[in-house]
PDB file of N, CA and C in Angstrom:
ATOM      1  N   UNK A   1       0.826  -1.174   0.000  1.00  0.00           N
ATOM      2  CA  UNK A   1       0.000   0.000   0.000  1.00  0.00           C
ATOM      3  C   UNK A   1       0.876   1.245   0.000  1.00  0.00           C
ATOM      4  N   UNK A   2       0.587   2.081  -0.579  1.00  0.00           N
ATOM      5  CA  UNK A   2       1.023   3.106  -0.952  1.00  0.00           C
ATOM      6  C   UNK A   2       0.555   4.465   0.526  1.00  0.00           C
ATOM      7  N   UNK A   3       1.429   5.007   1.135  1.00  0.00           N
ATOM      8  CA  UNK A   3       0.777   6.233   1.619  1.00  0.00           C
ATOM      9  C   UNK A   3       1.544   7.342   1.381  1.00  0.00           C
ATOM     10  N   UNK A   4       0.247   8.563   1.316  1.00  0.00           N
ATOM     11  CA  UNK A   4       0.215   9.600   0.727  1.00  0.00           C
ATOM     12  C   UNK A   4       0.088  10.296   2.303  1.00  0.00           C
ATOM     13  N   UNK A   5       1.522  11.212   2.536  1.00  0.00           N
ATOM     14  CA  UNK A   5       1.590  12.666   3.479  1.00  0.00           C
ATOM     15  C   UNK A   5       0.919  13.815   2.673  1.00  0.00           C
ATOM     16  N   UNK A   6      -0.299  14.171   3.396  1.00  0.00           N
ATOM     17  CA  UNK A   6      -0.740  15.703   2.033  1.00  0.00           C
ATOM     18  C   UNK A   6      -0.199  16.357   3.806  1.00  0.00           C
ATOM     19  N   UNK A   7       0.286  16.303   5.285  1.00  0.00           N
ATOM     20  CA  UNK A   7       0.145  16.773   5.877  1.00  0.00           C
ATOM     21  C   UNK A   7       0.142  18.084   6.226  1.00  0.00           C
ATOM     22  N   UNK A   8      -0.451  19.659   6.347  1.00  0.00           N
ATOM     23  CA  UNK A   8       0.068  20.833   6.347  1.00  0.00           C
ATOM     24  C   UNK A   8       0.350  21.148   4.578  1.00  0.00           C
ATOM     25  N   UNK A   9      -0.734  20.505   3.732  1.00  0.00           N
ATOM     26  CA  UNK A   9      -0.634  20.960   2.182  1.00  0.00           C
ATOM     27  C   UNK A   9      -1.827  21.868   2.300  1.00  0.00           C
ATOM     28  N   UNK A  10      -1.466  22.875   1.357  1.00  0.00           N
ATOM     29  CA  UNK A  10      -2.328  24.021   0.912  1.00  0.00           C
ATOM     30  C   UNK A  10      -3.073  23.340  -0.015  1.00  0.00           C
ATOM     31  N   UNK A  11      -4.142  22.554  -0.685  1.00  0.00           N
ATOM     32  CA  UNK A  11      -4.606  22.003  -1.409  1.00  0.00           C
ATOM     33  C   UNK A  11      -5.593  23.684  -2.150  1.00  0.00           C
ATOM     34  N   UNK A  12      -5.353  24.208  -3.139  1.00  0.00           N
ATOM     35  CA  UNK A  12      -5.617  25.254  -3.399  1.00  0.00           C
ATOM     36  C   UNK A  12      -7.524  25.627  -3.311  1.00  0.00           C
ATOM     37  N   UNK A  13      -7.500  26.277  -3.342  1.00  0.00           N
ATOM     38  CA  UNK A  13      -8.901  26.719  -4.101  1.00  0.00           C
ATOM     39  C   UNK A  13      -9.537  26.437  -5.288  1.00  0.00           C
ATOM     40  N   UNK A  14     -10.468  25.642  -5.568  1.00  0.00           N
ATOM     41  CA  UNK A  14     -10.372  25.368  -6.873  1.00  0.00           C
ATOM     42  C   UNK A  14     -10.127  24.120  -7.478  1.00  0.00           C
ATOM     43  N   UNK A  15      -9.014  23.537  -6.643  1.00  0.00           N
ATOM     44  CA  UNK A  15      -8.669  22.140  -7.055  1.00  0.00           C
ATOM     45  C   UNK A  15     -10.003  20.955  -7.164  1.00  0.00           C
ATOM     46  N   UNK A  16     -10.048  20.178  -8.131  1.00  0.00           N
ATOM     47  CA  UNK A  16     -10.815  19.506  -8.572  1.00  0.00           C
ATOM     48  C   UNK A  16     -10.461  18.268  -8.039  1.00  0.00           C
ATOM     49  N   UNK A  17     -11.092  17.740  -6.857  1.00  0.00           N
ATOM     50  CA  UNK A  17     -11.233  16.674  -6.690  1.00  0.00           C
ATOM     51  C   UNK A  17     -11.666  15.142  -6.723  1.00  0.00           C
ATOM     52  N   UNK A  18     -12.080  15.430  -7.477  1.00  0.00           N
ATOM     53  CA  UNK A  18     -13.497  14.225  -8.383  1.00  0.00           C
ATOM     54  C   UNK A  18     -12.488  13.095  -8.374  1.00  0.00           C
ATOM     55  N   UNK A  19     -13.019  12.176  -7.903  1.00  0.00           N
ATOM     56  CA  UNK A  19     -13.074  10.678  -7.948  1.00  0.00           C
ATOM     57  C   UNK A  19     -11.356  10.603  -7.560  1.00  0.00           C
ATOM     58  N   UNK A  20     -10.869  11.778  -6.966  1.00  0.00           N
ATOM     59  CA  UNK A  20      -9.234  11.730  -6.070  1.00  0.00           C
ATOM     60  C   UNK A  20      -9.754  10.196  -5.247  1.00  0.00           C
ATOM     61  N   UNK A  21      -8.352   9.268  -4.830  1.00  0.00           N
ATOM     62  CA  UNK A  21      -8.502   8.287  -4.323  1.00  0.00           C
ATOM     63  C   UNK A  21      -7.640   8.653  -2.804  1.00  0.00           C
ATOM     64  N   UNK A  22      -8.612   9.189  -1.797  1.00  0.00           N
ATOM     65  CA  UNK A  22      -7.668   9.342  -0.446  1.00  0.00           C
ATOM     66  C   UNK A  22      -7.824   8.476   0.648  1.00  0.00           C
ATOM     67  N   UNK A  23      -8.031   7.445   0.244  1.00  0.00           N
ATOM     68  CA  UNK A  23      -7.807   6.621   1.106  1.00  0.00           C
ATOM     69  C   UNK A  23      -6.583   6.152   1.902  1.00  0.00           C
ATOM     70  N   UNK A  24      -6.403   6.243   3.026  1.00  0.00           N
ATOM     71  CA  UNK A  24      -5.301   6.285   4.148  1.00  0.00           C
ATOM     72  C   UNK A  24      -4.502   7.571   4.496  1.00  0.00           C
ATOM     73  N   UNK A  25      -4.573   8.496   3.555  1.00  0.00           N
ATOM     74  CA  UNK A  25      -3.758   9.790   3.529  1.00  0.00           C
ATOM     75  C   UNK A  25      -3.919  10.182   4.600  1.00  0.00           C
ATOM     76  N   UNK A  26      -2.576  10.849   4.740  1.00  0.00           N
ATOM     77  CA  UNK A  26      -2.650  11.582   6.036  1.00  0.00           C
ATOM     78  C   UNK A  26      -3.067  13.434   5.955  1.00  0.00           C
ATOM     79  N   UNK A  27      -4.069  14.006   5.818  1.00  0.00           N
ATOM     80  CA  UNK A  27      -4.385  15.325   5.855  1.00  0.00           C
ATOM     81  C   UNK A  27      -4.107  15.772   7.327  1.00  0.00           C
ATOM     82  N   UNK A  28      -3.276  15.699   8.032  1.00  0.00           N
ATOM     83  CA  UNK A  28      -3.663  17.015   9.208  1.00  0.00           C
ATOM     84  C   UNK A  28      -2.889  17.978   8.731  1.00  0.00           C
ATOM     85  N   UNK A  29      -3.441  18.897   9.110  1.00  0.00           N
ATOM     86  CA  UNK A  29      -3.256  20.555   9.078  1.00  0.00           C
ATOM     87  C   UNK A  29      -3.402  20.642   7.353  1.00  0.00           C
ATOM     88  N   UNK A  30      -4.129  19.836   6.444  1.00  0.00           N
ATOM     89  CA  UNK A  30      -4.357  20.381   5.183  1.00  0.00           C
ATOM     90  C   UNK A  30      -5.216  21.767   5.010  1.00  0.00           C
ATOM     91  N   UNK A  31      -4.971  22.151   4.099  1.00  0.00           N
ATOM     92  CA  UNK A  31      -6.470  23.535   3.762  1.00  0.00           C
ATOM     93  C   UNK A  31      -7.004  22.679   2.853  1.00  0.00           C
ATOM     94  N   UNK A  32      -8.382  22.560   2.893  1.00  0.00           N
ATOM     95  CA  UNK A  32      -8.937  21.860   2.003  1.00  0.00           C
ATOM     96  C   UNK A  32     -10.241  22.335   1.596  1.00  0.00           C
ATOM     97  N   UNK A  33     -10.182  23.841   2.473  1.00  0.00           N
ATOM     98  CA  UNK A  33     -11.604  24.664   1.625  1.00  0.00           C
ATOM     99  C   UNK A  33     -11.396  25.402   0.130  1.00  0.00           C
ATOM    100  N   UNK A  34     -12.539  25.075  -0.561  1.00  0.00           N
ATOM    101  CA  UNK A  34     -12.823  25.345  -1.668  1.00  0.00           C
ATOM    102  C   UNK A  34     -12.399  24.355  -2.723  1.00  0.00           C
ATOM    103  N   UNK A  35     -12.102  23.426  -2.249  1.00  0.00           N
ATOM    104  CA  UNK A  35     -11.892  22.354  -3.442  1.00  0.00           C
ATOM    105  C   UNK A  35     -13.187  21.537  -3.956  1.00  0.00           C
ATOM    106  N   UNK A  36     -13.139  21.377  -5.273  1.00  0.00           N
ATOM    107  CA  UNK A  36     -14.176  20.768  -5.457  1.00  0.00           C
ATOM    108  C   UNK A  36     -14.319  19.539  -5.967  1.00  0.00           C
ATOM    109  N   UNK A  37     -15.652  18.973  -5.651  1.00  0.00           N
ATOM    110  CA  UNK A  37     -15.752  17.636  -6.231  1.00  0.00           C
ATOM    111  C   UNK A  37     -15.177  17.338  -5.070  1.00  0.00           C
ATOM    112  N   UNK A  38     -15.094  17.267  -3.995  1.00  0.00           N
ATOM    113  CA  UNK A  38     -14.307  17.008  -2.542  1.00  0.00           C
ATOM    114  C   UNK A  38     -15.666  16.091  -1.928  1.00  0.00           C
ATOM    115  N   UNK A  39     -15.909  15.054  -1.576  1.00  0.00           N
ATOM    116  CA  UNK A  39     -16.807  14.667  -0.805  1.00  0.00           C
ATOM    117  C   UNK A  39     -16.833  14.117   0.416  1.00  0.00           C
ATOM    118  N   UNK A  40     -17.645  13.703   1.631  1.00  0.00           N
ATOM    119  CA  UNK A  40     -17.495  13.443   2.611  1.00  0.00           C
ATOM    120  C   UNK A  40     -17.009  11.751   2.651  1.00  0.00           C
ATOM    121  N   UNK A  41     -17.564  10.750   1.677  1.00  0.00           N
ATOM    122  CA  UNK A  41     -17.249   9.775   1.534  1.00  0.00           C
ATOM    123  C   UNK A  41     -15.493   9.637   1.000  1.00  0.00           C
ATOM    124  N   UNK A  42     -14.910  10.390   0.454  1.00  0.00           N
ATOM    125  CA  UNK A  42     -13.527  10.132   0.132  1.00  0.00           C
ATOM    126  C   UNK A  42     -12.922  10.731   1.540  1.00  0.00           C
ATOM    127  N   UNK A  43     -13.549  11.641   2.002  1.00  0.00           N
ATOM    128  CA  UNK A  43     -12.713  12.434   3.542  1.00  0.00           C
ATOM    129  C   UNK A  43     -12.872  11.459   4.591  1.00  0.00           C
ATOM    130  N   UNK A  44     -13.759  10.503   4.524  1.00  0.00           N
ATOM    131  CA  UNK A  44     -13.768   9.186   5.731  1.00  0.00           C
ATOM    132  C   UNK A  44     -13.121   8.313   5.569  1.00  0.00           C
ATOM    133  N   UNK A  45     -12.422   8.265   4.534  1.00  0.00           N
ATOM    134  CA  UNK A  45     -11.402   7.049   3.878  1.00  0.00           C
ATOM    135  C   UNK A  45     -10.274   7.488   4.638  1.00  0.00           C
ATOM    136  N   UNK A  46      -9.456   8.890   5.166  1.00  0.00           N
ATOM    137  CA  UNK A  46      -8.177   9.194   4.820  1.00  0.00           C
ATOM    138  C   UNK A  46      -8.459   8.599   6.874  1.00  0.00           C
ATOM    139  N   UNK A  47      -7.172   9.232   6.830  1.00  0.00           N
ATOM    140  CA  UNK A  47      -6.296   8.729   8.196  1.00  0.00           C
ATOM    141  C   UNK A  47      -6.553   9.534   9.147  1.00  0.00           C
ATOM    142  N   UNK A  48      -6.180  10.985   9.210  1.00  0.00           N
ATOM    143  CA  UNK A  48      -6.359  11.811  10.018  1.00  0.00           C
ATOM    144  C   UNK A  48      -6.838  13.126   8.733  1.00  0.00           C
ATOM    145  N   UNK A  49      -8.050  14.095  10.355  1.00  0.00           N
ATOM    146  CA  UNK A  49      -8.127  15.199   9.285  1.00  0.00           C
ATOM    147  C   UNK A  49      -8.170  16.745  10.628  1.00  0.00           C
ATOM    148  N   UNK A  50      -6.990  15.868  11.419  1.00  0.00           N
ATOM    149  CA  UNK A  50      -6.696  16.572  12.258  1.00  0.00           C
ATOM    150  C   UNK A  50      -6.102  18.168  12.513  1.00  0.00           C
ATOM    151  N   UNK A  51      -6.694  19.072  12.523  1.00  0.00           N
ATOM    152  CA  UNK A  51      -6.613  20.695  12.476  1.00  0.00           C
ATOM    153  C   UNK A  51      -6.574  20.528  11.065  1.00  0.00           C
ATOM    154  N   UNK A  52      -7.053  19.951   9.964  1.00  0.00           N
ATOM    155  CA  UNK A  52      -7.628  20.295   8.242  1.00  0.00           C
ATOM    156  C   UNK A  52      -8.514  21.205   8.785  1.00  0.00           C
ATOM    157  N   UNK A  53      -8.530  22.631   7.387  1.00  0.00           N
ATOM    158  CA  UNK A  53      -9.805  23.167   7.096  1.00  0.00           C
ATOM    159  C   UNK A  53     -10.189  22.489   5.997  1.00  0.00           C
ATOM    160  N   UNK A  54     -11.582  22.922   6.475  1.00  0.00           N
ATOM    161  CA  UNK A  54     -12.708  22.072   5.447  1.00  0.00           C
ATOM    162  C   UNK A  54     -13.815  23.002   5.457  1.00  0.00           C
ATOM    163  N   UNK A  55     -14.750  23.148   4.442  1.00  0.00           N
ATOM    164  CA  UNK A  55     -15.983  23.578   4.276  1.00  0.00           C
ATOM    165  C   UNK A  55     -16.354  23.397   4.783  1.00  0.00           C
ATOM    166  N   UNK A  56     -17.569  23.852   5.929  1.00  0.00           N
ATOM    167  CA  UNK A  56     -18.494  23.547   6.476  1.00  0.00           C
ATOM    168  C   UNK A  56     -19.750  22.450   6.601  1.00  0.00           C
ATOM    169  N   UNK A  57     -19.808  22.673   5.182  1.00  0.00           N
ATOM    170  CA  UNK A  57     -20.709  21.505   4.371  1.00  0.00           C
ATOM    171  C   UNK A  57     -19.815  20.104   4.681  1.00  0.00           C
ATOM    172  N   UNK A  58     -18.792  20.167   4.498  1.00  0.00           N
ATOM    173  CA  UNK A  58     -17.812  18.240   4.516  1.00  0.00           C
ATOM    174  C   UNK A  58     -17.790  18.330   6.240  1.00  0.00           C
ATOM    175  N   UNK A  59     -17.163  19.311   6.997  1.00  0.00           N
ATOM    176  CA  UNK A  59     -16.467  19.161   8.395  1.00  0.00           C
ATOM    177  C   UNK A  59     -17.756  19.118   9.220  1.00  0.00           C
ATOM    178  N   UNK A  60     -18.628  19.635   9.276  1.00  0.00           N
ATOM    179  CA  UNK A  60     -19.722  19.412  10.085  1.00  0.00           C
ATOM    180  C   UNK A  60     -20.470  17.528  10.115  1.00  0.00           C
ATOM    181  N   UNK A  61     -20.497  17.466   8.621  1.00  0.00           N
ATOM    182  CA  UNK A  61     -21.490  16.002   9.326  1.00  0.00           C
ATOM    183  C   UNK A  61     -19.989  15.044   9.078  1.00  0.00           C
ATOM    184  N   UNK A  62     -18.954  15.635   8.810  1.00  0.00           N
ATOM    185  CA  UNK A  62     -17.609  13.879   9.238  1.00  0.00           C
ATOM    186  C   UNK A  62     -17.245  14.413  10.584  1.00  0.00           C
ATOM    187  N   UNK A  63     -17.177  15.414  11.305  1.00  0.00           N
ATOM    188  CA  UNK A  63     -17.342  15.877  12.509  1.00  0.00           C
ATOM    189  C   UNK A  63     -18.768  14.863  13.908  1.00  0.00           C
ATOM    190  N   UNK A  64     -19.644  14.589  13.053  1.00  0.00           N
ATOM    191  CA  UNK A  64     -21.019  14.133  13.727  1.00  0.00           C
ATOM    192  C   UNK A  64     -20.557  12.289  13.601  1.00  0.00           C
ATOM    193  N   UNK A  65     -20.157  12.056  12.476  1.00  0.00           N
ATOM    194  CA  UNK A  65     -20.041  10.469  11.692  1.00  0.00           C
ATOM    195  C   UNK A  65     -19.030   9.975  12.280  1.00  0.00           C
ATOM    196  N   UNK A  66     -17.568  10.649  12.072  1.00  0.00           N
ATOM    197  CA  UNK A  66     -16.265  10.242  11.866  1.00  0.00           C
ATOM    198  C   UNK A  66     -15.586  11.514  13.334  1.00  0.00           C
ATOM    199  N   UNK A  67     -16.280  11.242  14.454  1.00  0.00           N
ATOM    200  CA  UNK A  67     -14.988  11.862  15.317  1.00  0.00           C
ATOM    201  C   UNK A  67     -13.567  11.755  15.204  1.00  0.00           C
ATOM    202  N   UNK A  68     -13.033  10.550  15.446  1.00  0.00           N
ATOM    203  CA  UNK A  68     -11.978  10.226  15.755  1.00  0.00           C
ATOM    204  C   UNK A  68     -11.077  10.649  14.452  1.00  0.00           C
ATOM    205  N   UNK A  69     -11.822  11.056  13.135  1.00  0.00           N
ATOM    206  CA  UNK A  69     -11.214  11.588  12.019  1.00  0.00           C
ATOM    207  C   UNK A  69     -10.175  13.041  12.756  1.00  0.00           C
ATOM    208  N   UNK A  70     -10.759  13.760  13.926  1.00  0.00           N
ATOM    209  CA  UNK A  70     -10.285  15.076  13.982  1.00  0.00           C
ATOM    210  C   UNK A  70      -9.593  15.409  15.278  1.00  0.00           C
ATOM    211  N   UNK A  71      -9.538  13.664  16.128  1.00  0.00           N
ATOM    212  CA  UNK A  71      -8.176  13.583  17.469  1.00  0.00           C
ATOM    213  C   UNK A  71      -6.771  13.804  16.530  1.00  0.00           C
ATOM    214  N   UNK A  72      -6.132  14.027  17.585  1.00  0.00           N
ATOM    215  CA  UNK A  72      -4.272  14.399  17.512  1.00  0.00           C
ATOM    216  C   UNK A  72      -4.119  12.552  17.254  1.00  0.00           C
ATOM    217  N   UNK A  73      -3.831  12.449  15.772  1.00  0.00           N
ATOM    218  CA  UNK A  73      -3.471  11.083  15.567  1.00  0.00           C
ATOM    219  C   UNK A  73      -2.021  10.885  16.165  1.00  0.00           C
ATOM    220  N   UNK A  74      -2.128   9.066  16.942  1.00  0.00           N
ATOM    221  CA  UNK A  74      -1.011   8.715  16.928  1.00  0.00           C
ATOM    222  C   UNK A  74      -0.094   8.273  16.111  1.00  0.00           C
ATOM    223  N   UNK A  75       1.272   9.271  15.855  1.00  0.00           N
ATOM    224  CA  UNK A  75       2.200   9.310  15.603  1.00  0.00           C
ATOM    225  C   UNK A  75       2.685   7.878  14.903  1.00  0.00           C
ATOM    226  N   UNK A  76       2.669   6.916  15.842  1.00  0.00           N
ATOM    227  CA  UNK A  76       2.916   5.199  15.244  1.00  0.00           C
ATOM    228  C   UNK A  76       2.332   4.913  14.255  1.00  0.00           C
ATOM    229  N   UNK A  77       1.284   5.373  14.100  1.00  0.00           N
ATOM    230  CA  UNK A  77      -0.368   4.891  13.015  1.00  0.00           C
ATOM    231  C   UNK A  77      -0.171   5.126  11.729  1.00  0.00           C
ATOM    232  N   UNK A  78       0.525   6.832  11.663  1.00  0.00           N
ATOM    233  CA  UNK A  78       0.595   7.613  10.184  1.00  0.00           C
ATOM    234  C   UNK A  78       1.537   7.455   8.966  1.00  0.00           C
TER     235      UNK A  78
END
């Protein structure tokens, strides 16, 4: 398996996310508002989305679904 550090990436504004495969990635501290084609089902796949910004629309219900998406991941795990 392949893993992907986006950790502390500026993922721009704009960026087109459609059918991106993030499964296991590690996003903490990504910016990840305004990307599009971004969905909540690819953001429950990744690893951590610990201090990520996110739209309101994605961070609120993986916030309700996926707590443990937004603890201080352990270090060993990532």
């Amino acid at each position: 398996m392949i893993t992907t550090h986006f950790e502390g990436a500026n993922l721009l504004e704009g960026t087109n996310l459609e059918d991106a495969n993030l499964e296991g990635a590690n996003l903490e501290g990504a910016y990840l508002q305004g990307a599009i084609n971004l969905t909540s089902d690819q953001l429950s796949k990744v690893k951590t989305l610990y201090k990520a910004k996110l739209d309101k629309e994605l961070e609120i219900p993986l916030r309700e679904k996926y707590p443990a998406l937004f603890e201080k991941p352990d270090p060993d795990k990532l």
